[in-house]
C-alpha atoms as a PDB file:
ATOM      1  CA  UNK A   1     -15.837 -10.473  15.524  1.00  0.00           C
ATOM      2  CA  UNK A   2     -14.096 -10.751  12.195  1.00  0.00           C
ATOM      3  CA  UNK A   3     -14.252  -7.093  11.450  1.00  0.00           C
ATOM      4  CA  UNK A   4     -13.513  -5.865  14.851  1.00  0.00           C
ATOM      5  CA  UNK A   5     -10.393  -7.992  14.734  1.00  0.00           C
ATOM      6  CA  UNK A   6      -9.400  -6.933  11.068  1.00  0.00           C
ATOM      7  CA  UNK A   7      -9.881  -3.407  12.130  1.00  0.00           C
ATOM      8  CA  UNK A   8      -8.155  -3.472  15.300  1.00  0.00           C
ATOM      9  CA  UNK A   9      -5.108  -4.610  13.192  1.00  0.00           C
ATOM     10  CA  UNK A  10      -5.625  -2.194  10.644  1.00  0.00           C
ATOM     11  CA  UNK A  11      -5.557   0.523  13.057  1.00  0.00           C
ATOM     12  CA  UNK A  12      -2.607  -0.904  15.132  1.00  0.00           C
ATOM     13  CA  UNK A  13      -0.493  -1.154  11.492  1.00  0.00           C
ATOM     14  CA  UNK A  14      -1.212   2.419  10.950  1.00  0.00           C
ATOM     15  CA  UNK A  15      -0.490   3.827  14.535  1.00  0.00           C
ATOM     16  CA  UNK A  16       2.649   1.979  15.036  1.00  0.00           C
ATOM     17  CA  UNK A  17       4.268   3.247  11.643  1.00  0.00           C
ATOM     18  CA  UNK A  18       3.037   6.451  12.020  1.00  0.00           C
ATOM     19  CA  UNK A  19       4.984   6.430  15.149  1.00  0.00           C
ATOM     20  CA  UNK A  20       7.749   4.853  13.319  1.00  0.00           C
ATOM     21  CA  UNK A  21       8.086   7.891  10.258  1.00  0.00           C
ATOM     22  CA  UNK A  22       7.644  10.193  13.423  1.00  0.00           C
ATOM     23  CA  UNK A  23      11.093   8.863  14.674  1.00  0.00           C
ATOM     24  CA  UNK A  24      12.744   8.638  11.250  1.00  0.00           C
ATOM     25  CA  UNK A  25      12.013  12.455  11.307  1.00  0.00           C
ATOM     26  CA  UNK A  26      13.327  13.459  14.703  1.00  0.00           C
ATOM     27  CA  UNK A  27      16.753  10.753  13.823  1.00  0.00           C
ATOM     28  CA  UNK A  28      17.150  12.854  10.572  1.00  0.00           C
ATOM     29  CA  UNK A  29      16.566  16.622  12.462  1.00  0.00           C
ATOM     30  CA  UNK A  30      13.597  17.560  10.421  1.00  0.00           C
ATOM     31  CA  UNK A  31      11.671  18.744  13.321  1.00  0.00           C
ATOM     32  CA  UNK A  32       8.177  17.020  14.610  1.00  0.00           C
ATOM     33  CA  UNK A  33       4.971  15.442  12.256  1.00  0.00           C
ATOM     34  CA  UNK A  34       3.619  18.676  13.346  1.00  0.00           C
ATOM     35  CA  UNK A  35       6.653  21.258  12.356  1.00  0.00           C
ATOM     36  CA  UNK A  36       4.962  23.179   9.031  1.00  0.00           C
ATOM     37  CA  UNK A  37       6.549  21.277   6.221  1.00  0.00           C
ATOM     38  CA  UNK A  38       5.655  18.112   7.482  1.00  0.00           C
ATOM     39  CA  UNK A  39       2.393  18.456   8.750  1.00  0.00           C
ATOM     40  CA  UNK A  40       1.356  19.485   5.088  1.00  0.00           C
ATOM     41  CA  UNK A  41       2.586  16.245   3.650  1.00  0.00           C
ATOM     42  CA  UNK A  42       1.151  14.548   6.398  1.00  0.00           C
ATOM     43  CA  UNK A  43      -2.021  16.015   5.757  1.00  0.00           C
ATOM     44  CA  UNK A  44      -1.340  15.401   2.143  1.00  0.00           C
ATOM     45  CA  UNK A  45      -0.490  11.733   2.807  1.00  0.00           C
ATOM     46  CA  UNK A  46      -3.683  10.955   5.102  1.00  0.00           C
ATOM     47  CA  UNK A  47      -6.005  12.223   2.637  1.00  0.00           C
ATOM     48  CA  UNK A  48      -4.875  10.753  -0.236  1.00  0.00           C
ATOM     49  CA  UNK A  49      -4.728   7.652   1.018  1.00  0.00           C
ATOM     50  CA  UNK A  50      -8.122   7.655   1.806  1.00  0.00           C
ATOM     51  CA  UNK A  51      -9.747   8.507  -1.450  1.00  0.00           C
ATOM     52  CA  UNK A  52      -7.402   6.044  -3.162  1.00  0.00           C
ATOM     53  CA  UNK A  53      -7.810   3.552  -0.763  1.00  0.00           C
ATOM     54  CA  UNK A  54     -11.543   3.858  -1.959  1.00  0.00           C
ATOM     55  CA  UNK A  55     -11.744   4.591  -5.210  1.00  0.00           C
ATOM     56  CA  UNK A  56      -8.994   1.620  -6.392  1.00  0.00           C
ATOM     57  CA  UNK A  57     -11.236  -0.694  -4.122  1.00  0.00           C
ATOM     58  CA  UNK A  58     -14.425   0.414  -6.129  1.00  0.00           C
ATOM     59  CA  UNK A  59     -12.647  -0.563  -9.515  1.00  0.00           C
ATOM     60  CA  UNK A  60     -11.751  -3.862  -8.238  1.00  0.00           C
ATOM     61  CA  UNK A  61     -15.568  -3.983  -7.548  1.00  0.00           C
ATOM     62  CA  UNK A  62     -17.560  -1.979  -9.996  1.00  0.00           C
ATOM     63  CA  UNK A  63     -20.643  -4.502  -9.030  1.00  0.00           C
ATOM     64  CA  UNK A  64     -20.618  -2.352  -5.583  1.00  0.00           C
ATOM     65  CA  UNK A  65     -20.059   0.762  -7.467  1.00  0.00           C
ATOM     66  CA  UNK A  66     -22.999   0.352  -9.200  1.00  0.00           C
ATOM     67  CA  UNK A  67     -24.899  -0.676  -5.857  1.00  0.00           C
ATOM     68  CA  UNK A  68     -23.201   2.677  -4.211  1.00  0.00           C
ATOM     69  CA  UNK A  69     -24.860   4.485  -7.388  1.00  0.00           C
ATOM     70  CA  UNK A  70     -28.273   2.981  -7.401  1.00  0.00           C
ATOM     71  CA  UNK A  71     -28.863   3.196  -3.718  1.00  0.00           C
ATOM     72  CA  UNK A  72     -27.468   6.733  -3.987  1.00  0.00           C
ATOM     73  CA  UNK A  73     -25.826   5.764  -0.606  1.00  0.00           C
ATOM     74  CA  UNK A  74     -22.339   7.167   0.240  1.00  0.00           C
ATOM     75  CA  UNK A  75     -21.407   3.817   2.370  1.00  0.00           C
ATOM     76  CA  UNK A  76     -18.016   2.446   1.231  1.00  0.00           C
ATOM     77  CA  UNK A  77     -17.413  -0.452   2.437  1.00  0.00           C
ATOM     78  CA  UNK A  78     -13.811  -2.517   1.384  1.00  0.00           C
ATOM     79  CA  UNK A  79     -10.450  -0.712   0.976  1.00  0.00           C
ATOM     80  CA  UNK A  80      -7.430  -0.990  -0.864  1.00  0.00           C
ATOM     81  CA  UNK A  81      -3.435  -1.276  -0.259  1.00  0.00           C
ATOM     82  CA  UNK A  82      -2.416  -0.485  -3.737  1.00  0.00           C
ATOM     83  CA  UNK A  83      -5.282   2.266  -3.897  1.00  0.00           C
ATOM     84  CA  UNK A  84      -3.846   3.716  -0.110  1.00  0.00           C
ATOM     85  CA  UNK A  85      -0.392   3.888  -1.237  1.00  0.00           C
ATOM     86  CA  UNK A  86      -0.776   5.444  -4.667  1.00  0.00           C
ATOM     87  CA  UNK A  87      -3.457   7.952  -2.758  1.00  0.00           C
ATOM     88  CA  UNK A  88      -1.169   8.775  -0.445  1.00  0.00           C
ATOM     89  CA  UNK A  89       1.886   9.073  -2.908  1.00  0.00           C
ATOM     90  CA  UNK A  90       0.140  11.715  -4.919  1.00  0.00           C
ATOM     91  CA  UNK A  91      -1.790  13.390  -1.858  1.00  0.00           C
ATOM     92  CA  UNK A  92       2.046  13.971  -0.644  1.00  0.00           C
ATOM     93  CA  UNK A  93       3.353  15.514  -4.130  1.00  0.00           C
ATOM     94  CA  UNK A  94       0.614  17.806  -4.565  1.00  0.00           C
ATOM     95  CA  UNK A  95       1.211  18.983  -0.742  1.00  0.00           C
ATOM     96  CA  UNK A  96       4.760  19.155  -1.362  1.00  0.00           C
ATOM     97  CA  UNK A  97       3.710  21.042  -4.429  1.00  0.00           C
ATOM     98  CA  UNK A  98       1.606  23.881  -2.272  1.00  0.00           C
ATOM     99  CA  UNK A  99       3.910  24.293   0.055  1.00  0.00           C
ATOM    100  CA  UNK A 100       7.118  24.607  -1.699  1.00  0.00           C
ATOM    101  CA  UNK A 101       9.176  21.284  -0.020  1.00  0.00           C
ATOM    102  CA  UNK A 102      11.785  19.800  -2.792  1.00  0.00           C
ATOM    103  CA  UNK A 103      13.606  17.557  -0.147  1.00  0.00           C
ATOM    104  CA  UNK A 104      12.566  13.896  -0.249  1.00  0.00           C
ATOM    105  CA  UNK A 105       9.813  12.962   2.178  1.00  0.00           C
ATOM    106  CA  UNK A 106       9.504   8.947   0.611  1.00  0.00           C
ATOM    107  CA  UNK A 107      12.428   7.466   2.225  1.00  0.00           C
ATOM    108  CA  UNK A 108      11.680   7.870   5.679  1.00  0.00           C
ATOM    109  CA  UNK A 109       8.517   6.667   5.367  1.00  0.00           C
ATOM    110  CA  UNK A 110       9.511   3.001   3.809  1.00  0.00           C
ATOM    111  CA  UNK A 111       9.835   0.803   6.947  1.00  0.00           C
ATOM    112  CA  UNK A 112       7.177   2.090   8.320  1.00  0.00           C
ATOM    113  CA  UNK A 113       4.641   1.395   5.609  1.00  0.00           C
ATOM    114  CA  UNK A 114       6.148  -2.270   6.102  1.00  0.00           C
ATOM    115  CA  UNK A 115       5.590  -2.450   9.312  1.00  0.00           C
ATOM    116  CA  UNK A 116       2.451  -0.757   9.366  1.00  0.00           C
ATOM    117  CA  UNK A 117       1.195  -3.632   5.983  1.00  0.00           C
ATOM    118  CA  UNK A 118       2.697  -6.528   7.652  1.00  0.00           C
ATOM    119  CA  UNK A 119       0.324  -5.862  10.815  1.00  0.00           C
ATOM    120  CA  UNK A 120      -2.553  -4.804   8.666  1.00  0.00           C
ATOM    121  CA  UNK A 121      -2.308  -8.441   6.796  1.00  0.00           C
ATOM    122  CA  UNK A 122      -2.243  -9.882  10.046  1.00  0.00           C
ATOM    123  CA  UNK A 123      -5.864  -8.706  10.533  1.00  0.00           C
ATOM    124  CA  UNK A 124      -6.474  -9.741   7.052  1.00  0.00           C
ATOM    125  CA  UNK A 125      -5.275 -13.370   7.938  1.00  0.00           C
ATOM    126  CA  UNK A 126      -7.165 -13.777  10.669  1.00  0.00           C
ATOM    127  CA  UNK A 127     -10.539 -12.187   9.205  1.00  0.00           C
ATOM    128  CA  UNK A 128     -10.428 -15.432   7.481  1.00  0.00           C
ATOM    129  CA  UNK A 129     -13.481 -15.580   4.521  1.00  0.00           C
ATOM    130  CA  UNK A 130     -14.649 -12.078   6.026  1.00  0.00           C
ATOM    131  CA  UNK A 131     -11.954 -10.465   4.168  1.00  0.00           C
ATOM    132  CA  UNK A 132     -11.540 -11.234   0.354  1.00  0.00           C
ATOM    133  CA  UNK A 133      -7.251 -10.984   0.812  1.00  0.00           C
ATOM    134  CA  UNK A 134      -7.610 -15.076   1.207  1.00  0.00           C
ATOM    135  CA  UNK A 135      -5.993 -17.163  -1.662  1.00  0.00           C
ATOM    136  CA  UNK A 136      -7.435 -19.761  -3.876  1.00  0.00           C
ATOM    137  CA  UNK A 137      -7.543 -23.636  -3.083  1.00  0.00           C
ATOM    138  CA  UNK A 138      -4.223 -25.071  -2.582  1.00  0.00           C
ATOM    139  CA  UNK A 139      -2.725 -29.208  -2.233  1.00  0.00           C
ATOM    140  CA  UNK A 140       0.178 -27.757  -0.795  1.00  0.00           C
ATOM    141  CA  UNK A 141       0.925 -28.646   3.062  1.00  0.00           C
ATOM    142  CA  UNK A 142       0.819 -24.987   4.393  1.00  0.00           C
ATOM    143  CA  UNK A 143      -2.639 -24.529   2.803  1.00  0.00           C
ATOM    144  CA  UNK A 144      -4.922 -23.114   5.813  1.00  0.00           C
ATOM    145  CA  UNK A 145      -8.850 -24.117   6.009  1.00  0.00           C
ATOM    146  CA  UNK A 146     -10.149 -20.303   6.827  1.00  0.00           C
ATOM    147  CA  UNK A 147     -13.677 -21.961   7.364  1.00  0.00           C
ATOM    148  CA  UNK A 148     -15.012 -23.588   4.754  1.00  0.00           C
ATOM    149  CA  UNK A 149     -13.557 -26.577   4.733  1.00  0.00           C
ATOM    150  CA  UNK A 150     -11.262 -25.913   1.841  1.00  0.00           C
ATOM    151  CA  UNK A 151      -7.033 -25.282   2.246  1.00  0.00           C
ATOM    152  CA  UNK A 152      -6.193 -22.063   0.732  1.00  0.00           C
ATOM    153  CA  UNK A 153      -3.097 -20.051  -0.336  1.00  0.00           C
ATOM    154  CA  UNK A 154      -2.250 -17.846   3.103  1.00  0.00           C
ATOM    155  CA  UNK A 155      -1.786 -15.047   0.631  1.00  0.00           C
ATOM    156  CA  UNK A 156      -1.637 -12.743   3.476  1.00  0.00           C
ATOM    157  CA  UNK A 157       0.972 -14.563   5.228  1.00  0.00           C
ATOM    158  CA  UNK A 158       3.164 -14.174   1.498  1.00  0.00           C
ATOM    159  CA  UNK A 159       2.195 -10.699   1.716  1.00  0.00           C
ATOM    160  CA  UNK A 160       3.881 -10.326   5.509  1.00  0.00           C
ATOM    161  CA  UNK A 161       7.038 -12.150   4.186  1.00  0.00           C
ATOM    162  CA  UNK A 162       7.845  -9.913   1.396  1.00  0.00           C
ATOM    163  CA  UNK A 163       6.679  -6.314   2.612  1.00  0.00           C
ATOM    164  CA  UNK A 164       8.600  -7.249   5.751  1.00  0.00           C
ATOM    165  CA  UNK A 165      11.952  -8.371   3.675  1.00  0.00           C
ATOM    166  CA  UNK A 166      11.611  -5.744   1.534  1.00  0.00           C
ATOM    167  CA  UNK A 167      11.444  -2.597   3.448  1.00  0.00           C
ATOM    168  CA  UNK A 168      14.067  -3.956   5.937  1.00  0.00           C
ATOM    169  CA  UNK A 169      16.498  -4.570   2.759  1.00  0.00           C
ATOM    170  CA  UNK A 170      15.870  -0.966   1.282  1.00  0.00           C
ATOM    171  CA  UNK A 171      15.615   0.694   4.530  1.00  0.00           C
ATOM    172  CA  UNK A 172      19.024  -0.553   4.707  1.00  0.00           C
ATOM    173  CA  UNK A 173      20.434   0.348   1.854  1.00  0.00           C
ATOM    174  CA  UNK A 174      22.104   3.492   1.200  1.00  0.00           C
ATOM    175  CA  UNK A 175      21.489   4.791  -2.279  1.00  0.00           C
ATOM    176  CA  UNK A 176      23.549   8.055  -3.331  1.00  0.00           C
ATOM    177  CA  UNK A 177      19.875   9.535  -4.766  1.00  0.00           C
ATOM    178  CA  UNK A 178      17.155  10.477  -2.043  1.00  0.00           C
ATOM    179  CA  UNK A 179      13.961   8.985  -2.565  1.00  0.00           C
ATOM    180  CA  UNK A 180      14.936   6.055  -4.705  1.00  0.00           C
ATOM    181  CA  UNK A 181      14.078   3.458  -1.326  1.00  0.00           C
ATOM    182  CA  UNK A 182      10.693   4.996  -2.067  1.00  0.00           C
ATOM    183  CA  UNK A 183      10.466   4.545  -5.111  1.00  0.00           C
ATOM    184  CA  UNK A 184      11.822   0.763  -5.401  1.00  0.00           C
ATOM    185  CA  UNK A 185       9.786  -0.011  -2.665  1.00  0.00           C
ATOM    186  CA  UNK A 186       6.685   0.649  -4.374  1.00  0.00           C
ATOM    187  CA  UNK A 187       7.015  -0.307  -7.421  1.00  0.00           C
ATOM    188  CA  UNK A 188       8.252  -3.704  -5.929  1.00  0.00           C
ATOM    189  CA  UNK A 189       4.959  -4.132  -4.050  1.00  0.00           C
ATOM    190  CA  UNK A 190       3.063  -3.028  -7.184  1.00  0.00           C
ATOM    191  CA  UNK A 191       4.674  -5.698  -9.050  1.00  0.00           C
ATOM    192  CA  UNK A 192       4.145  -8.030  -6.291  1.00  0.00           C
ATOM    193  CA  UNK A 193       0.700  -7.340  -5.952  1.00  0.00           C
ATOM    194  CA  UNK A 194      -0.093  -7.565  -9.817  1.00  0.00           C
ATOM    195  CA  UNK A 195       1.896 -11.263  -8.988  1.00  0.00           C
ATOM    196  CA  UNK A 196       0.049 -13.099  -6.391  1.00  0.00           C
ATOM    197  CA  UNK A 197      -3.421 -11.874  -7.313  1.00  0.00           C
ATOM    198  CA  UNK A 198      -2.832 -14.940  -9.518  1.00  0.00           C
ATOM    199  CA  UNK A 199      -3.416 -16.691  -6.665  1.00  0.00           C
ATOM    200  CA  UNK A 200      -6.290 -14.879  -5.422  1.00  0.00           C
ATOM    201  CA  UNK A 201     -10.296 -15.549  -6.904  1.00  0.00           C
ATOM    202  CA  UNK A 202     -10.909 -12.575  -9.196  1.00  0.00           C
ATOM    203  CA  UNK A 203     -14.374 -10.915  -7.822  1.00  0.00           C
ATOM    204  CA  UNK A 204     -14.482  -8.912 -11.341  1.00  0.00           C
ATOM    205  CA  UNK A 205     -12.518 -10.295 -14.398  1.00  0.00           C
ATOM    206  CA  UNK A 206     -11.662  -7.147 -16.348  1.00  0.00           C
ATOM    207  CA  UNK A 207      -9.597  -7.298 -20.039  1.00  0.00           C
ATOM    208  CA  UNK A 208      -7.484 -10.366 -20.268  1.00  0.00           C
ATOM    209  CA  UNK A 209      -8.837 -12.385 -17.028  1.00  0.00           C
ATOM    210  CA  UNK A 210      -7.326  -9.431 -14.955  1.00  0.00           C
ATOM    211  CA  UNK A 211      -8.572  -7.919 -11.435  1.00  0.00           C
ATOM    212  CA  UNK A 212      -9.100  -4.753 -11.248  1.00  0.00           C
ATOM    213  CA  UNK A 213      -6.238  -4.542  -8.692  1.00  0.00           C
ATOM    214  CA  UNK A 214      -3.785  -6.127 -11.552  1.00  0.00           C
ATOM    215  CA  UNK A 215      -5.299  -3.136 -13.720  1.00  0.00           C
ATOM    216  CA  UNK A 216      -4.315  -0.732 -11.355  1.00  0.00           C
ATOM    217  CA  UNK A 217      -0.659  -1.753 -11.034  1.00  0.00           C
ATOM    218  CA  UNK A 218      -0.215  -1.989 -14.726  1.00  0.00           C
ATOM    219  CA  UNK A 219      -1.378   1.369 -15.365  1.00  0.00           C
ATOM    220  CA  UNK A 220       0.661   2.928 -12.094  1.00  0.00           C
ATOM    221  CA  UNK A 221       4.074   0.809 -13.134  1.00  0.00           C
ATOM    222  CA  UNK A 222       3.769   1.922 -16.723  1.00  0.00           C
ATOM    223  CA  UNK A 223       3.444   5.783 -15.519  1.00  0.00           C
ATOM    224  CA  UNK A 224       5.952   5.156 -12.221  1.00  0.00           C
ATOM    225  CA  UNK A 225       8.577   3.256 -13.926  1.00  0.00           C
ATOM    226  CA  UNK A 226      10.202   6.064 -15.432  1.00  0.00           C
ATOM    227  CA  UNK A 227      10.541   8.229 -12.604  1.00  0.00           C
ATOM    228  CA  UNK A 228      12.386   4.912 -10.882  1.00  0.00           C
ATOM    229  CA  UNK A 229      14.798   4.838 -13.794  1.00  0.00           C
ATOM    230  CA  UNK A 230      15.615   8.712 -13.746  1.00  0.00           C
ATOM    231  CA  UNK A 231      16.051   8.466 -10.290  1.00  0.00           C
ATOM    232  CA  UNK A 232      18.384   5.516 -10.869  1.00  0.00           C
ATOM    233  CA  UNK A 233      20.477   7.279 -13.522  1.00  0.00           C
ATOM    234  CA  UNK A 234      20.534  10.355 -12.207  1.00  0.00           C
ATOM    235  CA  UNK A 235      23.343  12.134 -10.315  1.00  0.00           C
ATOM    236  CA  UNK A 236      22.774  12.135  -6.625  1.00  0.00           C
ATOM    237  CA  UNK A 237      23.272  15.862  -6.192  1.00  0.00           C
ATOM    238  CA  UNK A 238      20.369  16.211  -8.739  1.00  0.00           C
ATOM    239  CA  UNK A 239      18.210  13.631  -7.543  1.00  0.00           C
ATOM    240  CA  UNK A 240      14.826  14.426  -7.701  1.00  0.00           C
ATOM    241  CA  UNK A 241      13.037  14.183  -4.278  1.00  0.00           C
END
């Protein structure tokens, strides 16, 4: 029942902000999810979320990598947030790449990834020990006993807080440069992420005590960073999309 309900929720997060970035597009006059341009980064998008999503799940556990490899099985079981958006973020720049777009596609889709997170985690939160998102043992009074007898950080109720306050704040904002939203928004979650897996257990302690998740945002903040700061600095009417 846990994974039906996690699922359900997962699929519900990514329905409802598709639907959302469909509307953002019609608002702005950019045509349908289906008009040429955008069906290419959608396309883009959906498929390279799903090899991140796996792969950056796979390095937080290498010890089901190496089942995956001696079973020769191509089962996949687990996913990842930080592996889905950094997927989808390059699936969408090597689309945009092929077919020739240089507007910014990022901004429109920030709310909607919040949206579509904050219901995800709500499957997450109510998966309870099915789902590894839970935190680690906690005195404090909103600790929550997912079923082992134990109060734990509600990690995934943190996680609803801040993806929720965050994309409403930059989908508010008006910066001068298109795509910046975008690109604060993830490299706010990133650091977020690498944050509260502090408070998570580590499955696989990599270099330093880290998760393989923590890892992952290191390495994409140290290469993303730059291209926030441009962005930042840059004239609007030269703003890179």
């Amino acid at each position: 029942m846990a994974a039906w309900t996690h699922s359900a929720f997962a699929w519900a997060g990514m329905a409802l902000g598709a639907a959302m970035w469909r509307g953002s597009l019609k608002r702005q006059h950019r045509g349908g999810a289906l008009a040429p341009g955008n069906f290419g980064v959608l396309v883009g998008m959906l498929l390279g979320a799903a090899i991140g999503n796996k792969l950056v799940f796979l390095i937080e556990r290498p010890d089901v990598a190496l089942a995956i490899w001696q079973h020769a099985t191509l089962t996949f079981p687990g996913q990842s947030v930080v592996g889905g958006l950094l997927g989808g973020l390059i699936g969408v720049e090597i689309a945009k790449k092929f077919t020739g777009q240089t507007r910014s596609t990022g901004d429109a889709m920030v709310l909607p990834i919040a949206v579509g997170l904050a219901i995800g985690r709500v499957g997450c939160f109510l998966a309870g020990l099915h789902d590894d998102t839970y935190g680690l043992p906690t005195t404090l009074p909103w600790g929550v006993d997912f079923g082992d007898g134990m109060p734990r950080h509600p990690t995934q109720l943190y996680e609803i807080a801040v993806v929720l306050a965050l994309g409403l704040t930059l989908h508010r904002a008006r910066f001068a440069a298109p795509g910046l939203a975008f690109k604060l928004f993830l490299s706010a979650y990133l650091l977020w992420r690498f944050a509260v897996e502090f408070l998570k257990p580590v499955p696989i302690a990599y270099p330093l005590g880290l998760s393989g998740i923590q890892w992952t945002c290191l390495v994409a903040l140290a290469a993303y960073t730059p291209l926030v700061l441009r962005a930042w600095r840059r004239p609007p009417r030269l703003a890179t999309p």
